[in-house]
Protein backbone atom coordinates (compact mmCIF):
# COMPACT_ATOMS: atom_id res chain seq x y z
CA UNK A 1 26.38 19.97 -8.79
CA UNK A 2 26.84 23.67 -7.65
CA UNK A 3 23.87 24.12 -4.78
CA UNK A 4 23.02 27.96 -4.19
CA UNK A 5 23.08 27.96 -0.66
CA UNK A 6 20.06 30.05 1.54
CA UNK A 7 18.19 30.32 -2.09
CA UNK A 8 14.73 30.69 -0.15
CA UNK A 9 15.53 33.71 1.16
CA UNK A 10 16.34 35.50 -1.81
CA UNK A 11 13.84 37.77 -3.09
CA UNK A 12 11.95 36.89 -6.50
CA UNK A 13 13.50 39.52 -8.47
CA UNK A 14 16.72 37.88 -7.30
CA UNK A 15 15.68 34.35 -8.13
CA UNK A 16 14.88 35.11 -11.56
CA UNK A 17 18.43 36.56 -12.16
CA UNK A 18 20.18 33.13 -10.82
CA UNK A 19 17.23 30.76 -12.74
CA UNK A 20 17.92 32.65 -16.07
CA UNK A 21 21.92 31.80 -15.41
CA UNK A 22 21.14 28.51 -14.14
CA UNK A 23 19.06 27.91 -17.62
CA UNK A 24 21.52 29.38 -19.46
CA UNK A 25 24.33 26.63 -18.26
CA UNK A 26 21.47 23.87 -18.51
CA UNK A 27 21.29 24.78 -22.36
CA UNK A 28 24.51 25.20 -23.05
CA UNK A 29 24.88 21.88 -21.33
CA UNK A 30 22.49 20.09 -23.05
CA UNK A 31 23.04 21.30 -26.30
CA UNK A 32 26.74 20.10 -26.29
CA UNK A 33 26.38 16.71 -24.39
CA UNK A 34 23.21 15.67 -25.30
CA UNK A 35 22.75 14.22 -28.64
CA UNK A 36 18.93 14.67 -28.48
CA UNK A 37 18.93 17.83 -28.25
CA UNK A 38 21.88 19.00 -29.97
CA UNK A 39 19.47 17.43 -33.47
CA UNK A 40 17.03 19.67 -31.87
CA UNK A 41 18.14 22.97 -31.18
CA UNK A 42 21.62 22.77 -33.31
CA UNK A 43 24.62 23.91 -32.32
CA UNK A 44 23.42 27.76 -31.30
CA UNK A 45 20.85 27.28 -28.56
CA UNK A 46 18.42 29.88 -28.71
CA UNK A 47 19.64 33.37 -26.56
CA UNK A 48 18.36 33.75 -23.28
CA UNK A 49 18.13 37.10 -21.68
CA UNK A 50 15.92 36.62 -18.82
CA UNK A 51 14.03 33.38 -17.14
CA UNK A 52 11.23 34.37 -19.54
CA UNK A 53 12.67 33.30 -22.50
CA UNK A 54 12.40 29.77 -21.69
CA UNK A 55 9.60 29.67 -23.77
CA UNK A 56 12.01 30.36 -26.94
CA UNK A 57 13.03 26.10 -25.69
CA UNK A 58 10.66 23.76 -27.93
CA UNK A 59 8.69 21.26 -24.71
CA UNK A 60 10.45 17.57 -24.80
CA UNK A 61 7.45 15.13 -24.29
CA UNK A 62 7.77 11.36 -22.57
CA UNK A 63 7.42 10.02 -25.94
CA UNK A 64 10.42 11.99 -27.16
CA UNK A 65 11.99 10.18 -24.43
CA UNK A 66 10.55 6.88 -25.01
CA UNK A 67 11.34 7.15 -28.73
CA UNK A 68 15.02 8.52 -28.17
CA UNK A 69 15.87 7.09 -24.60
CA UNK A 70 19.34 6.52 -25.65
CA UNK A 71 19.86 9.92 -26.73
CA UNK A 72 18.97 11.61 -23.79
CA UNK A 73 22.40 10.27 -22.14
CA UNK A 74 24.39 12.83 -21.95
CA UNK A 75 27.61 11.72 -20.69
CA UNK A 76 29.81 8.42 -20.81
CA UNK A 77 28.13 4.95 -19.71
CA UNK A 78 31.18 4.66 -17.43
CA UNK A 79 29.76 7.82 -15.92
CA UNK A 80 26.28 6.30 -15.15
CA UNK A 81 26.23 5.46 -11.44
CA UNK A 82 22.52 4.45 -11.01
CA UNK A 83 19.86 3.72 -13.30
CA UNK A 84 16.15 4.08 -12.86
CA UNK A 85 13.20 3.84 -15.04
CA UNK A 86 9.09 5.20 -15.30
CA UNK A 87 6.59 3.92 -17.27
CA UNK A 88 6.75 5.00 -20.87
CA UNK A 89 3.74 6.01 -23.36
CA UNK A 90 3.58 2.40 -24.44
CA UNK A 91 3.45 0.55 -21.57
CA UNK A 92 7.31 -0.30 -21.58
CA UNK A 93 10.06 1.20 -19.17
CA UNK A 94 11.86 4.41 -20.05
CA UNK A 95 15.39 4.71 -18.08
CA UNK A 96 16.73 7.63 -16.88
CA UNK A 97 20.25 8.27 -15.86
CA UNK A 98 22.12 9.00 -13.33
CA UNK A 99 25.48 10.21 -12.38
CA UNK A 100 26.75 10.44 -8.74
CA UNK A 101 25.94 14.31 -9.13
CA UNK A 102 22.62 13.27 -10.13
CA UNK A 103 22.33 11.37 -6.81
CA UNK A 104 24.12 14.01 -4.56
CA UNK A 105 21.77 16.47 -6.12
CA UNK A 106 18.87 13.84 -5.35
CA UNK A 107 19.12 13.36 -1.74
CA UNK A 108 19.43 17.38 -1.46
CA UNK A 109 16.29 17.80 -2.91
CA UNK A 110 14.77 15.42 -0.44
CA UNK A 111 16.93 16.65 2.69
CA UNK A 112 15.04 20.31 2.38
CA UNK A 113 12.08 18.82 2.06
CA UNK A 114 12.15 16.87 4.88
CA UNK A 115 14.06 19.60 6.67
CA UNK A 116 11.42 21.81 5.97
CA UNK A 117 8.97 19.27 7.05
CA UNK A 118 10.51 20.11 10.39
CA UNK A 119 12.38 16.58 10.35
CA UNK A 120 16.09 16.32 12.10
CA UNK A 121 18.86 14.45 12.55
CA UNK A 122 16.80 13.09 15.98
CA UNK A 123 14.19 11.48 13.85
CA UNK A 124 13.81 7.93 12.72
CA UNK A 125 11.78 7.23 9.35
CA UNK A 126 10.08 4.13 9.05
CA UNK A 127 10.21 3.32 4.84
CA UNK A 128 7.45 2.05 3.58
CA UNK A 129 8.34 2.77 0.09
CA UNK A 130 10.28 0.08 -1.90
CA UNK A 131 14.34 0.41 -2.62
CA UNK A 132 14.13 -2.00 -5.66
CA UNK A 133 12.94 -2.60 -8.80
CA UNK A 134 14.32 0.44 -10.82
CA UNK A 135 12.03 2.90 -8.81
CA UNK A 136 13.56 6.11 -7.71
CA UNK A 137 10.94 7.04 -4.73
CA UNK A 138 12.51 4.75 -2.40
CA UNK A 139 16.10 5.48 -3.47
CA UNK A 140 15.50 9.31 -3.19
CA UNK A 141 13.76 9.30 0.60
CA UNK A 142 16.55 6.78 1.60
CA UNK A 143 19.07 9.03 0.81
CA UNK A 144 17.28 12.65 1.85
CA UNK A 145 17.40 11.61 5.38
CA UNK A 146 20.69 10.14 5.28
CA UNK A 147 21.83 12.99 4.52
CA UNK A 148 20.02 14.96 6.88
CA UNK A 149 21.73 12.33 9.32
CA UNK A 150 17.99 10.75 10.50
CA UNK A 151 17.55 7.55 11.10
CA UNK A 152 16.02 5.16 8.51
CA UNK A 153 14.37 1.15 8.68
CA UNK A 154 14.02 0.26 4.98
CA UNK A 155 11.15 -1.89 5.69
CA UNK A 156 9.43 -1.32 1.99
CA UNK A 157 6.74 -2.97 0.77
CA UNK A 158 5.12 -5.36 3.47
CA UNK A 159 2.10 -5.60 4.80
CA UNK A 160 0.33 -3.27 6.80
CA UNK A 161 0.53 -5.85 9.68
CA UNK A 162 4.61 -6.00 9.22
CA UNK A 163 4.66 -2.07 9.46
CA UNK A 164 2.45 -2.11 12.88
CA UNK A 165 4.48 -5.09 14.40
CA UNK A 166 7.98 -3.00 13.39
CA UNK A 167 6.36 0.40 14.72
CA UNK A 168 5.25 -1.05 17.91
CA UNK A 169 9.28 -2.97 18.07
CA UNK A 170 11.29 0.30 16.91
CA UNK A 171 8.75 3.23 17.67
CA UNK A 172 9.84 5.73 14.41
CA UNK A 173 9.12 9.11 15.06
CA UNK A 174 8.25 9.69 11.13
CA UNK A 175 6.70 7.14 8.07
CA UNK A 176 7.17 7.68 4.38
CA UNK A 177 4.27 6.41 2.93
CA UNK A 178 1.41 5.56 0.41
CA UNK A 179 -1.87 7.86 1.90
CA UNK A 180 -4.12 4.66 0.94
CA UNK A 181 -1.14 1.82 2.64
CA UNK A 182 -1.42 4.65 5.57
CA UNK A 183 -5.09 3.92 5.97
CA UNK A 184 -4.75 0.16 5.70
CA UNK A 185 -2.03 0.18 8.36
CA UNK A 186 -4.78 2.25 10.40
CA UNK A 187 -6.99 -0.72 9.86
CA UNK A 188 -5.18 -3.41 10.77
CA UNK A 189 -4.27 -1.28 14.14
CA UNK A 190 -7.99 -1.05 14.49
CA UNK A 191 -8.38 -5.19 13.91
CA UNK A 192 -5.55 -6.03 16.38
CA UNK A 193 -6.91 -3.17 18.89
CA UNK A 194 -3.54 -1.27 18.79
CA UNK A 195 -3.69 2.41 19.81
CA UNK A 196 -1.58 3.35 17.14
CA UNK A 197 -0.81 7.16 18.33
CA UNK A 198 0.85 6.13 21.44
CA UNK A 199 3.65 4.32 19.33
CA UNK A 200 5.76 7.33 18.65
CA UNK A 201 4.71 8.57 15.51
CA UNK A 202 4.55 12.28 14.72
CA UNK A 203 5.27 12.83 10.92
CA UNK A 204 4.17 10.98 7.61
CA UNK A 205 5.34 12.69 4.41
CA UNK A 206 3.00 10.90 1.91
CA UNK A 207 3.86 10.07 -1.66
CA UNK A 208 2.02 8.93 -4.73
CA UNK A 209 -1.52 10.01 -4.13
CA UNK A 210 -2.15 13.51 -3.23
CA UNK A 211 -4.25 14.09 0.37
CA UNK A 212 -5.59 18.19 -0.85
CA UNK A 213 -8.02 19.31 -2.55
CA UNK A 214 -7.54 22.16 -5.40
CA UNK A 215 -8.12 24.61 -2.41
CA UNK A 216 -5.81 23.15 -0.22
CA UNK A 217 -8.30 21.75 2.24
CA UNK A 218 -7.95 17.94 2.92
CA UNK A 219 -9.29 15.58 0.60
CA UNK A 220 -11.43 12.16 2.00
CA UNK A 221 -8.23 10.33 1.27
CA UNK A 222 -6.05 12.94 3.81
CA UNK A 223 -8.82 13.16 6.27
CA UNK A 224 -8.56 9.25 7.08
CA UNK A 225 -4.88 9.78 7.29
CA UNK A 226 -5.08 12.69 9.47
CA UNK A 227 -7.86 11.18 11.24
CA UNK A 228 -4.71 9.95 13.69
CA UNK A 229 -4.61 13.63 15.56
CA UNK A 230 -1.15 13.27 16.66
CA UNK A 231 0.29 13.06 13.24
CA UNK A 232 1.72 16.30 11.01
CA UNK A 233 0.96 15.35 7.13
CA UNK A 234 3.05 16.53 4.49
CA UNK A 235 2.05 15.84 0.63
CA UNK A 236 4.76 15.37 -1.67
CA UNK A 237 4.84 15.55 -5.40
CA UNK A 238 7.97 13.59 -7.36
CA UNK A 239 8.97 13.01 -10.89
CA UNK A 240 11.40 10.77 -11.71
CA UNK A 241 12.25 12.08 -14.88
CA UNK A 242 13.80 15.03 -13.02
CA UNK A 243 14.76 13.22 -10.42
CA UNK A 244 13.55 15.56 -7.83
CA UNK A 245 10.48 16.19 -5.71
CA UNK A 246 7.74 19.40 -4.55
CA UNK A 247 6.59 18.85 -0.65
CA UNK A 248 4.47 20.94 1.06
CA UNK A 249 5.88 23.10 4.52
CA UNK A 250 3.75 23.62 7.35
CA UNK A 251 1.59 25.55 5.96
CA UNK A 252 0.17 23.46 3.13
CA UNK A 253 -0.69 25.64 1.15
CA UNK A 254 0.91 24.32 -1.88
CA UNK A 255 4.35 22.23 -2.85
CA UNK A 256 7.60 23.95 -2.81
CA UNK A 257 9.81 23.58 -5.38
CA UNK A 258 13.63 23.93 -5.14
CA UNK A 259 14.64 27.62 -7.62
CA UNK A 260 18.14 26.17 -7.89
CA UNK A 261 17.30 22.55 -9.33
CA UNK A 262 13.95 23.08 -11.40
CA UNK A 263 11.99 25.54 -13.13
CA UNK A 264 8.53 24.62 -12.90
CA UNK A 265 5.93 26.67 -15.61
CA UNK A 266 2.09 26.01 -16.24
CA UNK A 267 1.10 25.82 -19.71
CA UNK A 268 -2.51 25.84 -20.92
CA UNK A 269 -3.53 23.93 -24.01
CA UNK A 270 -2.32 26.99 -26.07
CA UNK A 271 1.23 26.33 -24.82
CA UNK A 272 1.39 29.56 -23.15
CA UNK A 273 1.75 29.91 -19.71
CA UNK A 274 -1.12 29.69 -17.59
CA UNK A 275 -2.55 32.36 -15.20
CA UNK A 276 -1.92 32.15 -11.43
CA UNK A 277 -4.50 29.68 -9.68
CA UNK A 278 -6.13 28.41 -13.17
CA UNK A 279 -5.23 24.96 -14.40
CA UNK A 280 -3.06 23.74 -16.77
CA UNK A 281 -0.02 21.05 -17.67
CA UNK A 282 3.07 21.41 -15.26
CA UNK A 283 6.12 21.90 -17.46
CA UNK A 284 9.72 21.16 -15.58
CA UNK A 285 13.18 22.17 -16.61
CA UNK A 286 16.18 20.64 -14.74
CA UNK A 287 18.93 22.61 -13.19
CA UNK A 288 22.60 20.80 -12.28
CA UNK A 289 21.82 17.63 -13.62
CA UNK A 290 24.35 16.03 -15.99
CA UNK A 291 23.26 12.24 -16.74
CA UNK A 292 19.56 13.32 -18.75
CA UNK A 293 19.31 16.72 -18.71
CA UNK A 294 15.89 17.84 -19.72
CA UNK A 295 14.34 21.19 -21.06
CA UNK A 296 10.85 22.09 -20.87
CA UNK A 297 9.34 18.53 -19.92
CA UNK A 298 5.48 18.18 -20.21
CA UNK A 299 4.81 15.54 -17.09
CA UNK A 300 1.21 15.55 -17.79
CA UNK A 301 -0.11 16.42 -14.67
CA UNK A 302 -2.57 19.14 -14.57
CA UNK A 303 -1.72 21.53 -11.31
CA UNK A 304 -1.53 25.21 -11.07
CA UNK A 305 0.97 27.78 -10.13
CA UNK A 306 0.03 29.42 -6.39
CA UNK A 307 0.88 33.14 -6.37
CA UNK A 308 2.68 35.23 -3.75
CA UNK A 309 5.33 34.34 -1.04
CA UNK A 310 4.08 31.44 1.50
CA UNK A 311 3.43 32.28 5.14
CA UNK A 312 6.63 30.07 5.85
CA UNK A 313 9.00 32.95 4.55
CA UNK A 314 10.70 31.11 1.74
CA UNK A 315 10.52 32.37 -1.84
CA UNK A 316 10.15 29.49 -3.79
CA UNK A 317 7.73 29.31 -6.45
CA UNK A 318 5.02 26.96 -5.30
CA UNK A 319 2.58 24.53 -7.62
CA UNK A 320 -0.96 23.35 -5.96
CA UNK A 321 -1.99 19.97 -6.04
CA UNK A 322 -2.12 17.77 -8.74
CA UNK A 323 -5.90 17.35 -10.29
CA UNK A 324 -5.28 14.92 -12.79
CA UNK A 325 -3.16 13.66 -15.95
CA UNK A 326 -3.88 15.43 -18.51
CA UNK A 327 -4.56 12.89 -20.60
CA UNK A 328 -7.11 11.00 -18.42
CA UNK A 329 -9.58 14.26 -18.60
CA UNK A 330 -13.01 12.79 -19.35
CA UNK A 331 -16.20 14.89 -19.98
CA UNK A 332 -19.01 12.91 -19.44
CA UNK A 333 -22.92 14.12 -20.23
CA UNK A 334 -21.15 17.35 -20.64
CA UNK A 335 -19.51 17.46 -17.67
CA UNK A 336 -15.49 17.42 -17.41
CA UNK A 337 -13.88 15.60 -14.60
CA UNK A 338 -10.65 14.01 -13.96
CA UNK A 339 -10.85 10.18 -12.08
CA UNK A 340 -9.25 10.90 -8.50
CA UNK A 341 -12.71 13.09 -8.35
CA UNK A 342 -13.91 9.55 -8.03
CA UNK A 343 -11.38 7.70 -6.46
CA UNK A 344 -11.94 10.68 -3.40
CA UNK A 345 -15.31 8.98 -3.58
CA UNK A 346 -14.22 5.47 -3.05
CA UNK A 347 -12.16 6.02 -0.16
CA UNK A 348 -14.81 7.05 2.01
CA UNK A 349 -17.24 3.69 1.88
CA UNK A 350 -16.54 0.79 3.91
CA UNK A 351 -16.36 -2.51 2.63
CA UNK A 352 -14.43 -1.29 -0.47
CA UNK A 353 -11.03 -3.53 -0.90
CA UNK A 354 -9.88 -1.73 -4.12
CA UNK A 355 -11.41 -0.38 -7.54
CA UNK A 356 -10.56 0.15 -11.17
CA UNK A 357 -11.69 3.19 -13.02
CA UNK A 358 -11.80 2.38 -17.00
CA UNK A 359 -13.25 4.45 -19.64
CA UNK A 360 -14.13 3.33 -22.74
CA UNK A 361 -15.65 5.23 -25.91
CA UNK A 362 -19.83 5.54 -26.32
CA UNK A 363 -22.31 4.86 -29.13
CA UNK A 364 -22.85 8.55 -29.53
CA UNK A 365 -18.52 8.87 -29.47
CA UNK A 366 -18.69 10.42 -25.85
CA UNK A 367 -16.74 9.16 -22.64
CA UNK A 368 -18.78 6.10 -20.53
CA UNK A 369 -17.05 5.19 -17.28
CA UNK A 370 -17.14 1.74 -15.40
CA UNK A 371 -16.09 1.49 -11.95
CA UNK A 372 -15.29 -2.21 -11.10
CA UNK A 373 -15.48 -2.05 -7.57
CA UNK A 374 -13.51 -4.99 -5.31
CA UNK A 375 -15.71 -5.90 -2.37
CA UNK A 376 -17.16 -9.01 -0.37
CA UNK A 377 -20.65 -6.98 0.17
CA UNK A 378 -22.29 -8.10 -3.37
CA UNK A 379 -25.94 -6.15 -2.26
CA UNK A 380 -27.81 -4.49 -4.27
CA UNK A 381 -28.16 -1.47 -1.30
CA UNK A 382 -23.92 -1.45 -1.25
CA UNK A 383 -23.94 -0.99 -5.13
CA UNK A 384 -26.46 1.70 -4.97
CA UNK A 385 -24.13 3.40 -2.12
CA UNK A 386 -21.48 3.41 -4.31
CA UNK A 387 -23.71 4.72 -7.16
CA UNK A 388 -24.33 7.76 -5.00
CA UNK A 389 -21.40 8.44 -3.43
CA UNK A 390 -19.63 9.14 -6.60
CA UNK A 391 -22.67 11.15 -8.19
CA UNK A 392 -22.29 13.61 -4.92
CA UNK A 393 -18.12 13.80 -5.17
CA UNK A 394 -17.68 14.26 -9.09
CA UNK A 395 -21.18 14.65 -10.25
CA UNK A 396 -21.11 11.88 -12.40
CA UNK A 397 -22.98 8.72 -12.02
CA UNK A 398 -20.77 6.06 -13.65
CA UNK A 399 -22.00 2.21 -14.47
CA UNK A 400 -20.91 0.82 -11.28
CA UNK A 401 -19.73 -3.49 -10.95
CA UNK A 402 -19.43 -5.34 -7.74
CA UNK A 403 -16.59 -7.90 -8.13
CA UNK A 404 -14.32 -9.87 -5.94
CA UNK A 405 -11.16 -8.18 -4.78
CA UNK A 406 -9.03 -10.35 -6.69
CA UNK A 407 -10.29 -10.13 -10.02
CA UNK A 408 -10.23 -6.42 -9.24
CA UNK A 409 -6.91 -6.59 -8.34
CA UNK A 410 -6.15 -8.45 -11.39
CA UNK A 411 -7.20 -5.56 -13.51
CA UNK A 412 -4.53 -3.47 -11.11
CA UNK A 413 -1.76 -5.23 -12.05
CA UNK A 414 -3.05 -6.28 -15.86
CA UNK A 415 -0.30 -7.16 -18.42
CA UNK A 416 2.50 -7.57 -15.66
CA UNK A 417 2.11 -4.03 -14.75
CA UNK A 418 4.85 -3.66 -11.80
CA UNK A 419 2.68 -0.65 -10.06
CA UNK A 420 -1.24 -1.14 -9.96
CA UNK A 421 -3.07 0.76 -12.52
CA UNK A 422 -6.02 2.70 -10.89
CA UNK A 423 -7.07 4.16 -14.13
CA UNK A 424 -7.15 2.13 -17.34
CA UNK A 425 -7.79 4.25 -20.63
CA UNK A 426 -9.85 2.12 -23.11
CA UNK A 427 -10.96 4.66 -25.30
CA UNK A 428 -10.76 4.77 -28.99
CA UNK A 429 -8.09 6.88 -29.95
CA UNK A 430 -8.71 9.41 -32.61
CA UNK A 431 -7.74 8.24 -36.35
């Protein structure tokens, strides 16, 4: 993998020219090593002129790669040097793989973000993201700052009473982190009276749940975390299928991606591309990669593309936060919402342990939604809190059930599920 060194301070016009070569050799690429999508697009891949005729590529969907995993591999098995895997369409892993480009290309995308997150080789990151288990997060923060030469304690996935005891021992300047596992270590600081801002830390670059609302401003989730005034947030966006990651610079106002190892378009539900600011599917096209090259992926997530060059100088094109997965939009009485409008809700009320969000199909053929609520506060006054609380974040008013925590968190982790499962989708699906 071929980095193009100072890239953010080319100017767009100048960007364009590289991506369009760049896209060219990912075709080309592809095309001749991939055996998916040599079927696909035959032996002459369609001409590119100019970044702009990406949209001559057909879009490669998950299920094309949880249909055709094995197809995606693009070079030797003996060439696979790591091998990590995502939840398919069905419920069942998809792997994705690797090379030890893939994995040098990896940690760069995570060493400018964290460089641009103002992090240096002085810092020590406190991991509270797990190394294991075929995920990628863990593996691709580890070796960012490694790279960068910080510091790292792989402490993963503990409790939040492990994490205070270990910051209060080692005092990391930095946290990679869960927003909500952020908030419960703040609550277990608050149970064992620990002043948790005079332990060192300065930085959390938070994964997994986003902490901004569509106009940047923080959401209920990132105003508990930033509720600790001595702490600099930074929301990050990753997808494992591209093995890369967008993170936000100081001025948050949007998340950066990286010209020379993605593409990033916004498609509405035409296919074409989306207008600056308005909403639509994030489409991402690797650059450099040569284990599972992929061409005009549709993640799912709805986001949309911020226009102009960010007050931090650098060029790169810049996506907002994510809204929702497409496929969990839900219009209810005629109103369309997405469920982290709720789940920004359910943050906010104490006594709430955890929640599941499940929609099922109406009478009249319309979306219903339950919330299943985990708490020990089974009052009719707490469910009616709830009740309203969501009605005045999403404008819905939901069924609402009061249940234990553990038969909530049940739900979470239904069918063996190795990451808890906030939403669960029980509609009908069309015949």
């Amino acid at each position: 993998m071929c980095f193009v060194s100072e890239i953010d301070g080319y100017t767009p016009s100048e960007v364009a020219g590289i991506q369009a070569e760049l896209l060219c050799a990912a075709l080309e690429y592809a095309c001749r090593n991939s055996p998916f999508y040599r079927e696909r697009l035959g032996s002459t891949p369609p001409k590119i002129n100019g970044i702009e005729d990406i949209r001559k590529i057909p879009l490669t969907t998950k299920a094309d790669i949880q249909d055709n995993n094995a197809a995606f591999l693009s070079v030797p098995r003996k060439d696979v040097a790591e091998m990590v895997a995502t939840t398919g369409t069905t419920g069942t892993h998809v792997y994705i793989y690797l090379t030890a480009g893939d994995l040098i290309r990896l940690a760069e995308n995570e060493r400018r973000c964290f460089a641009n997150a103002g992090v240096t080789a002085e810092d020590l990151f406190l991991l509270a993201v797990t190394l294991d288990n075929l995920f990628i997060a863990g593996l691709a923060y580890y070796s960012g700052l490694q790279r960068l030469g910080a510091g790292v304690v792989r402490l993963g996935p503990h409790s939040p009473k492990k994490h205070l005891e270990t910051i209060a021992a080692l005092r990391p300047t930095g946290i990679v982190a869960v927003p909500s596992f952020m908030a419960a270590i703040y609550r277990q600081a608050g149970k064992d009276g620990v002043d948790l801002g005079s332990l060192g830390l300065r930085k959390a670059v938070l994964i997994g749940e986003t902490i901004r609302n569509a106009d940047f401003s923080s959401n209920a989730l990132g105003n508990i975390v930033e509720s600790m005034n001595s702490l600099e947030t930074y929301s990050t966006y990753g997808i494992t299928e591209i093995a890369a990651a967008f993170c936000e610079c100081p001025a948050r106002r949007g998340l950066h991606s990286h010209s020379d190892l993605v593409y990033a378009e916004v498609i509405g539900d035409d296919g074409e591309p989306a207008a600056d600011g308005e909403p639509g599917e994030l489409v991402v096209t690797t650059f450099g990669v040569a284990g599972m090259p992929l061409l005009r992926y549709r993640t799912g997530d709805v986001t949309f593309k911020v226009p102009g060059q960010c007050a931090c100088g650098r060029s790169s094109a810049r996506i907002g936060p994510v809204i929702g997965r497409k496929a969990h939009k839900l219009k209810v009485k005629g109103t369309t919402i997405y469920p982290r409008a709720i789940e920004n809700a359910l943050v906010e009320i104490a006594g709430v342990e955890n929640y599941v969000i499940e929609a099922h199909t109406g009478d009249d053929h319309a979306d219903t939604v339950v919330v299943k609520v985990g708490a020990h506060n089974q009052k009719a006054a707490f469910k009616l809190e709830v009740s309203e609380a969501i009605r005045a974040k999403a404008r819905v008013t939901p069924a609402v059930e009061i249940m234990p925590p553990q038969e909530v968190e049940k739900l979470l982790y239904e069918g063996g599920r190795r990451k808890p499962m906030i939403f669960i989708d029980r509609r009908l699906k069309p015949q």
